[in-house]
N, C-alpha and C. Protein backbone atom coordinates (compact mmCIF):
# COMPACT_ATOMS: atom_id res chain seq x y z
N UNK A 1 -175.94 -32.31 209.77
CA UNK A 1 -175.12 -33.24 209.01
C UNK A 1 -175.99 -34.43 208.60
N UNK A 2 -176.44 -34.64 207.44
CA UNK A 2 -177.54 -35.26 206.28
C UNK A 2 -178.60 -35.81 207.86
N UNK A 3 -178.94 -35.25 208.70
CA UNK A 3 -180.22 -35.56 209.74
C UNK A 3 -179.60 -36.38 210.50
N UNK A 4 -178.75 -36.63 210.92
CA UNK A 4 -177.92 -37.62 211.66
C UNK A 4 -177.62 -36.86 213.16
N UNK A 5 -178.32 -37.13 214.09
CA UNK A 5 -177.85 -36.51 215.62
C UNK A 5 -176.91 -37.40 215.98
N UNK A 6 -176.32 -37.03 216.98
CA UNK A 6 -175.33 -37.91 218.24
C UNK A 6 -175.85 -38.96 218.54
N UNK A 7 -177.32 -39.28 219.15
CA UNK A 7 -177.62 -40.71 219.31
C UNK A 7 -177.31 -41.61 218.32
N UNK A 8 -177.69 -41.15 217.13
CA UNK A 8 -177.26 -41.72 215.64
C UNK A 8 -175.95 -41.88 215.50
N UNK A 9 -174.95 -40.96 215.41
CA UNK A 9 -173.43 -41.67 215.18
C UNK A 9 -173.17 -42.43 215.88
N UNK A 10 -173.34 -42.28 217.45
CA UNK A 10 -172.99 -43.16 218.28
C UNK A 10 -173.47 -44.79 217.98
N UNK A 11 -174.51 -45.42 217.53
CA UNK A 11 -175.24 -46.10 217.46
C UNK A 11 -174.25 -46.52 216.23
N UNK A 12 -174.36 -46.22 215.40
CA UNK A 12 -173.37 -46.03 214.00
C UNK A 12 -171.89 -46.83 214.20
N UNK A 13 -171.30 -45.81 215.22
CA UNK A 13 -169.89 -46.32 216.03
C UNK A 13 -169.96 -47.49 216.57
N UNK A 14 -170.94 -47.90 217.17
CA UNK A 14 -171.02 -49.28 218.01
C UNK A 14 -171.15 -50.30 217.25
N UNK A 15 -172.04 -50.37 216.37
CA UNK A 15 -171.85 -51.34 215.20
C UNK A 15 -170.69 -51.41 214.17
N UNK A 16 -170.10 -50.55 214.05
CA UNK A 16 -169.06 -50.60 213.26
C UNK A 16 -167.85 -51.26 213.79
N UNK A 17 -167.89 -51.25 215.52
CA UNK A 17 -166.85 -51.45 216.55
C UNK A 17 -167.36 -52.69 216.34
N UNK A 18 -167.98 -53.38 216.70
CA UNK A 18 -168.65 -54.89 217.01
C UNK A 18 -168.10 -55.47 215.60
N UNK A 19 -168.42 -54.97 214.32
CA UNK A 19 -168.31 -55.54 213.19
C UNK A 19 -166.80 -55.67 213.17
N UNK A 20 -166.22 -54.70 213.00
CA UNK A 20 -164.49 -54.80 212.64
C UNK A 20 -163.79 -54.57 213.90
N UNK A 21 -164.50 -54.73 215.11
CA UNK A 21 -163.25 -54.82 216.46
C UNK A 21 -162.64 -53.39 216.32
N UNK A 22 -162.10 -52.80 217.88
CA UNK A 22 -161.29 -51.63 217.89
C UNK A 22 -159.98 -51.21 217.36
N UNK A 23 -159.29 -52.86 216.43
CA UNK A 23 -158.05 -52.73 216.72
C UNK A 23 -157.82 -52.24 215.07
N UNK A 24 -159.04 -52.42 214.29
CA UNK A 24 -159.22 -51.97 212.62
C UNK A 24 -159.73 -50.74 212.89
N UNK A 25 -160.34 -50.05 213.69
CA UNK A 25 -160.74 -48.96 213.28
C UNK A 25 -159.62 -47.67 212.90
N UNK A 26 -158.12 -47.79 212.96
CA UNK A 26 -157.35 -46.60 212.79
C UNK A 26 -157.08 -47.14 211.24
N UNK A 27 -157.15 -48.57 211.06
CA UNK A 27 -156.78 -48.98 209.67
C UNK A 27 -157.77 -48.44 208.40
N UNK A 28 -159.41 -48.64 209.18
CA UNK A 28 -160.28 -47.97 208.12
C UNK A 28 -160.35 -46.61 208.34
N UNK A 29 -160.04 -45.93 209.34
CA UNK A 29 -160.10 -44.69 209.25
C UNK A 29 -158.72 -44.03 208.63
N UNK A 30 -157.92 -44.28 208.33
CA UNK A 30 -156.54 -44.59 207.54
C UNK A 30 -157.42 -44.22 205.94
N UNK A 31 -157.62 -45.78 205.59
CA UNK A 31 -158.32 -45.59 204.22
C UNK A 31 -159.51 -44.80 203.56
N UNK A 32 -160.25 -44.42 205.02
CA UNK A 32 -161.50 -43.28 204.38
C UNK A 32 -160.72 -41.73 204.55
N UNK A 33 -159.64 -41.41 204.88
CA UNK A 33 -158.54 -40.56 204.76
C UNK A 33 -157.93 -40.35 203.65
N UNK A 34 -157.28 -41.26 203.41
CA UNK A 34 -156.87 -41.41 202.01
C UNK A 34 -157.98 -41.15 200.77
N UNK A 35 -159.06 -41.81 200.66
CA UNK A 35 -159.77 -41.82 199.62
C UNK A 35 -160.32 -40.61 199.40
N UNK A 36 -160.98 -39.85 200.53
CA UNK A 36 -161.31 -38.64 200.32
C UNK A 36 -160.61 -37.59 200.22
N UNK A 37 -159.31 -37.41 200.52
CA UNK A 37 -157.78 -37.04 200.29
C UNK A 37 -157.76 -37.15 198.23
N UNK A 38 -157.84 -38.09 198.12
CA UNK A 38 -157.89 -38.55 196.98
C UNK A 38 -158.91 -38.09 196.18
N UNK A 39 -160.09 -38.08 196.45
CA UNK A 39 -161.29 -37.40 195.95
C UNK A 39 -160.98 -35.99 195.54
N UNK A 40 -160.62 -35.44 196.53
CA UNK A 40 -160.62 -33.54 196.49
C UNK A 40 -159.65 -33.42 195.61
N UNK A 41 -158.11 -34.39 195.19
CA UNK A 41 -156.86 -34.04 194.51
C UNK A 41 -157.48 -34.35 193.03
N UNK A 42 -158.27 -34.96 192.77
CA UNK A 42 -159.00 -35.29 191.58
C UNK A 42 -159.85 -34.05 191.10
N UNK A 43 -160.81 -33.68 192.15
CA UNK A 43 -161.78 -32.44 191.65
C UNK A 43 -161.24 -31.35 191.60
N UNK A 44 -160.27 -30.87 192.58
CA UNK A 44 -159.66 -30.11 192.13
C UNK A 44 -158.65 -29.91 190.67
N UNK A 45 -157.94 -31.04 190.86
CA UNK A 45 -157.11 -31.27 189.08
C UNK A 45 -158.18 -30.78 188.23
N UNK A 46 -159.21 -31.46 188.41
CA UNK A 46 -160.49 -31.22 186.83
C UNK A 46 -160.66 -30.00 186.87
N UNK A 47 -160.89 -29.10 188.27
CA UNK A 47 -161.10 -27.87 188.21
C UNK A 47 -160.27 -26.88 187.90
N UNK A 48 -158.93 -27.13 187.51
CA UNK A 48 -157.97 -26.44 187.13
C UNK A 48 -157.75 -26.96 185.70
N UNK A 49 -158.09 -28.29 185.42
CA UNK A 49 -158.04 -28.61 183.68
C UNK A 49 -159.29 -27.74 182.89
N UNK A 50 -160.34 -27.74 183.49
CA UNK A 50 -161.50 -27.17 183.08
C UNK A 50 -161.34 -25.22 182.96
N UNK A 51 -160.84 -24.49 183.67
CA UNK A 51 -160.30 -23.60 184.15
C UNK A 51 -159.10 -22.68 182.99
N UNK A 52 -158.60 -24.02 182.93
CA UNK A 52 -157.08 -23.64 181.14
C UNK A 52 -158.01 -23.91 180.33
N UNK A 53 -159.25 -24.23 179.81
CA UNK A 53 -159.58 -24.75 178.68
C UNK A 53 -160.40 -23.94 178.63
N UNK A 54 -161.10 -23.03 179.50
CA UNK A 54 -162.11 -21.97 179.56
C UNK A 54 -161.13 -21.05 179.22
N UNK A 55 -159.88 -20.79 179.55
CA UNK A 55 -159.22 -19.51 178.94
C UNK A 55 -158.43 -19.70 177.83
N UNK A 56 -158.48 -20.97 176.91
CA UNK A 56 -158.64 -20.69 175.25
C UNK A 56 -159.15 -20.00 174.75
């Protein structure tokens, strides 16, 4: 996963905890849910607009 071991996320996690406290982390993990939720409903749409326009 892009070269990233366990010592690495962890390290990752701890700073992110320190920066925004434990009590935001369900709030940003909430919104990086959503967005990438959001991402896939987009590429997929295009991939089905792209898809009708190939079978003109």
């Amino acid at each position: 996963m892009f070269g990233l071991g366990l010592p690495e996320l962890l390290v990752i996690l701890l700073i992110v905890v320190v920066i925004f406290g434990a009590g935001k982390l369900p709030q940003i993990g909430e919104g990086l849910g959503k967005g990438i939720k959001n991402f896939r409903k987009a590429v997929k749409e295009e991939e089905d607009s792209t898809a009708e326009e190939d079978k003109k």
